[in-house]
C-alpha atoms as a PDB file:
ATOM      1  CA  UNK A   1     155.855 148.674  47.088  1.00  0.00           C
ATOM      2  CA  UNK A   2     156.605 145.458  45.359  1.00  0.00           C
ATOM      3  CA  UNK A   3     159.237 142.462  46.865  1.00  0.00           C
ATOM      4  CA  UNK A   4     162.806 143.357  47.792  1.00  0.00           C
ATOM      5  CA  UNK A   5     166.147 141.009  47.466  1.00  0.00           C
ATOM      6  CA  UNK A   6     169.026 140.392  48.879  1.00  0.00           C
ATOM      7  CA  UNK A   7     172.480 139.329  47.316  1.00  0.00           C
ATOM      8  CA  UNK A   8     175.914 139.470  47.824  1.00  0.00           C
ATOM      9  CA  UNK A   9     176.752 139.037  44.207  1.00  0.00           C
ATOM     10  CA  UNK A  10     178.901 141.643  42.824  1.00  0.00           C
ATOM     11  CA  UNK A  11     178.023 141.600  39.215  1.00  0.00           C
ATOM     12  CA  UNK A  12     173.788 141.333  40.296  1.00  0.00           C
ATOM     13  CA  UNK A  13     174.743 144.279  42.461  1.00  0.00           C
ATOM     14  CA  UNK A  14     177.334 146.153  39.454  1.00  0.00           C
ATOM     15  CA  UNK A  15     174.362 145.663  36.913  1.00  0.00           C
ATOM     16  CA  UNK A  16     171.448 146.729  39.285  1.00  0.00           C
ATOM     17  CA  UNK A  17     173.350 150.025  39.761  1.00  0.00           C
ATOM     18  CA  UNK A  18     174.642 150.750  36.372  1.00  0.00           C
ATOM     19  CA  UNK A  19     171.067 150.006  34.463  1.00  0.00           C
ATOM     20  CA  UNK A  20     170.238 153.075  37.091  1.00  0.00           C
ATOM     21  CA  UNK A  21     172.586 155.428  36.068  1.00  0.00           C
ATOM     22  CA  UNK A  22     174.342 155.031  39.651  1.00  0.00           C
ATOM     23  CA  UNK A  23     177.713 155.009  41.274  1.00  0.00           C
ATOM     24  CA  UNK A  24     179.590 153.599  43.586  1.00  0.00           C
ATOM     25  CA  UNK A  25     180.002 156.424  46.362  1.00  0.00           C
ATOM     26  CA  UNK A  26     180.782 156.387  50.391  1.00  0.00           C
ATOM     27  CA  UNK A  27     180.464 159.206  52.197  1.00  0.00           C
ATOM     28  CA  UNK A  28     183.121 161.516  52.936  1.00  0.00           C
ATOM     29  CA  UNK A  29     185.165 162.123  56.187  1.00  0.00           C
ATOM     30  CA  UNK A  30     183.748 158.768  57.465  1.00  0.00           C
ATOM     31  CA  UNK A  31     186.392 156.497  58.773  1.00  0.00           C
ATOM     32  CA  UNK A  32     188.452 153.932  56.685  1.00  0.00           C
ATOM     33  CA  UNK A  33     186.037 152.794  53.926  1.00  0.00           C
ATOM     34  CA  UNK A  34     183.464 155.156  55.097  1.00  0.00           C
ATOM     35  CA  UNK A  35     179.658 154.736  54.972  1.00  0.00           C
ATOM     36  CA  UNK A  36     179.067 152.692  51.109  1.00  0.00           C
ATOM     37  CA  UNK A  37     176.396 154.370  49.380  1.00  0.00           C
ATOM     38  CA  UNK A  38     174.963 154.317  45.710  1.00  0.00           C
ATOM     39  CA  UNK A  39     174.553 158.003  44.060  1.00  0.00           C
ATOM     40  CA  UNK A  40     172.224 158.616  41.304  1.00  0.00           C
ATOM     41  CA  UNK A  41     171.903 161.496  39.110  1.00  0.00           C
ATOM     42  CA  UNK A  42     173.633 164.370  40.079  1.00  0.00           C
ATOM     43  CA  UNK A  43     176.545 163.413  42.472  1.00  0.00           C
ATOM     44  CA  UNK A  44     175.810 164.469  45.770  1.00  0.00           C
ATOM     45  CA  UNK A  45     177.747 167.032  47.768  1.00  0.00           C
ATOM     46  CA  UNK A  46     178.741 164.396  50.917  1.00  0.00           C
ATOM     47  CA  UNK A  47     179.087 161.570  48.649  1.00  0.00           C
ATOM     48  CA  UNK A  48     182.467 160.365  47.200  1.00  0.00           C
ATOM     49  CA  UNK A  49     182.549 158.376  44.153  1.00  0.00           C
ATOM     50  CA  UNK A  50     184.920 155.471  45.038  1.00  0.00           C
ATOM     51  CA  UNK A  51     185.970 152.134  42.520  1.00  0.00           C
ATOM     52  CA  UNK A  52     184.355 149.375  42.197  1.00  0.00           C
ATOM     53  CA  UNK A  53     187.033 147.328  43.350  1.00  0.00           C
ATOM     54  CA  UNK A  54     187.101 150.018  46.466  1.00  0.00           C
ATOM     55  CA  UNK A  55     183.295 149.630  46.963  1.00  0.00           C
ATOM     56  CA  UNK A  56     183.106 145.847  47.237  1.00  0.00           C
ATOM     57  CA  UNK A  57     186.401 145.431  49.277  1.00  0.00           C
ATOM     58  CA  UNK A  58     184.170 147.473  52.107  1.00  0.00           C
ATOM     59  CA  UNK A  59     181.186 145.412  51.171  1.00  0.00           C
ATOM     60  CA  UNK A  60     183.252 142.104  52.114  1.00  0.00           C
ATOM     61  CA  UNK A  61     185.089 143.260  54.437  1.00  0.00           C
ATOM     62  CA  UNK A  62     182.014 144.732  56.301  1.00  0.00           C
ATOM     63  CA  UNK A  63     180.012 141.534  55.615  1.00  0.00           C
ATOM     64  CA  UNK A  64     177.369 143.305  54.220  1.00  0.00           C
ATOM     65  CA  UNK A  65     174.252 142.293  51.518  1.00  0.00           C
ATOM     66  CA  UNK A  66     172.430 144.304  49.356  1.00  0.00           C
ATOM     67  CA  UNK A  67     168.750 144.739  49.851  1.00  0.00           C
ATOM     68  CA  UNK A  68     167.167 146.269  47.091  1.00  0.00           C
ATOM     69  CA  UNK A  69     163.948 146.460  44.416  1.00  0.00           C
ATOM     70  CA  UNK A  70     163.841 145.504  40.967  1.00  0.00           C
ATOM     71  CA  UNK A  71     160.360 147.424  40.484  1.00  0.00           C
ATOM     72  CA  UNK A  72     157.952 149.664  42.393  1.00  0.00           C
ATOM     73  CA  UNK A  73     154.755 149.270  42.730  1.00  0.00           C
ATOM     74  CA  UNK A  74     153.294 150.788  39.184  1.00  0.00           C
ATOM     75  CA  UNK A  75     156.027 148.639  37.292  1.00  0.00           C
ATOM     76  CA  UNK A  76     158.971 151.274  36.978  1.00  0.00           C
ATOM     77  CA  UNK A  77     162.221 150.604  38.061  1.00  0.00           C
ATOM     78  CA  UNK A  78     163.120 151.050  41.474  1.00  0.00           C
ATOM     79  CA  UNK A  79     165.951 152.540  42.838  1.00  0.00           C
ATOM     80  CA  UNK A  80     165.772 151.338  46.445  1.00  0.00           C
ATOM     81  CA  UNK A  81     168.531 149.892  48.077  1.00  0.00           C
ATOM     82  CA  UNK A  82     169.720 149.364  51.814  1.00  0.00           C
ATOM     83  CA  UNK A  83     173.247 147.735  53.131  1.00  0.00           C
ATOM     84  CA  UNK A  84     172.480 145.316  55.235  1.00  0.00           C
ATOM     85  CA  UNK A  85     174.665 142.592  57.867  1.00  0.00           C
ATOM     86  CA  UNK A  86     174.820 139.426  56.041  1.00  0.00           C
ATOM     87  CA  UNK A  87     172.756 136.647  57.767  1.00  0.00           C
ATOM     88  CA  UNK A  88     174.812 134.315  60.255  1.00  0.00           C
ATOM     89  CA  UNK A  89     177.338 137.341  60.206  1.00  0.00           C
END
């Protein structure tokens, strides 16, 4: 597995998950903002695609960075990606 990053940026996250086909999403029947997640492909049946402007609200509100992977291993794009607390949080 190659390096991961973290950021907080919301266009470094916006164009990591758009050059991978993915959506905002949070699952359903979670609480207020629910659980953020990023759906790829075919939507998945728990998963509710939410706005951008929806998604990061949570993400700020929740203090939260995004821990992801430009690249696996063999050079192909990764789709990896974990919500994590922001440091000093």
């Amino acid at each position: 597995m190659s390096s991961t990053q973290s950021t907080t940026d919301h266009e470094v996250i916006r164009k990591w998950v758009e050059e991978r086909d993915g959506t905002p999403s949070k699952v359903a029947g979670r609480g207020e903002g629910g659980i953020l997640r990023i759906d790829f492909g075919k939507p998945e049946e728990n998963l509710e695609k939410i706005s951008w402007d929806d998604f990061f609200e949570v993400f700020d509100d929740r203090q939260l960075a995004f821990l992801y992977q430009d690249k696996t291993s063999d050079g192909k794009p990764s789709r990896f990606n974990k919500f994590v607390a922001r440091e000093g949080a």
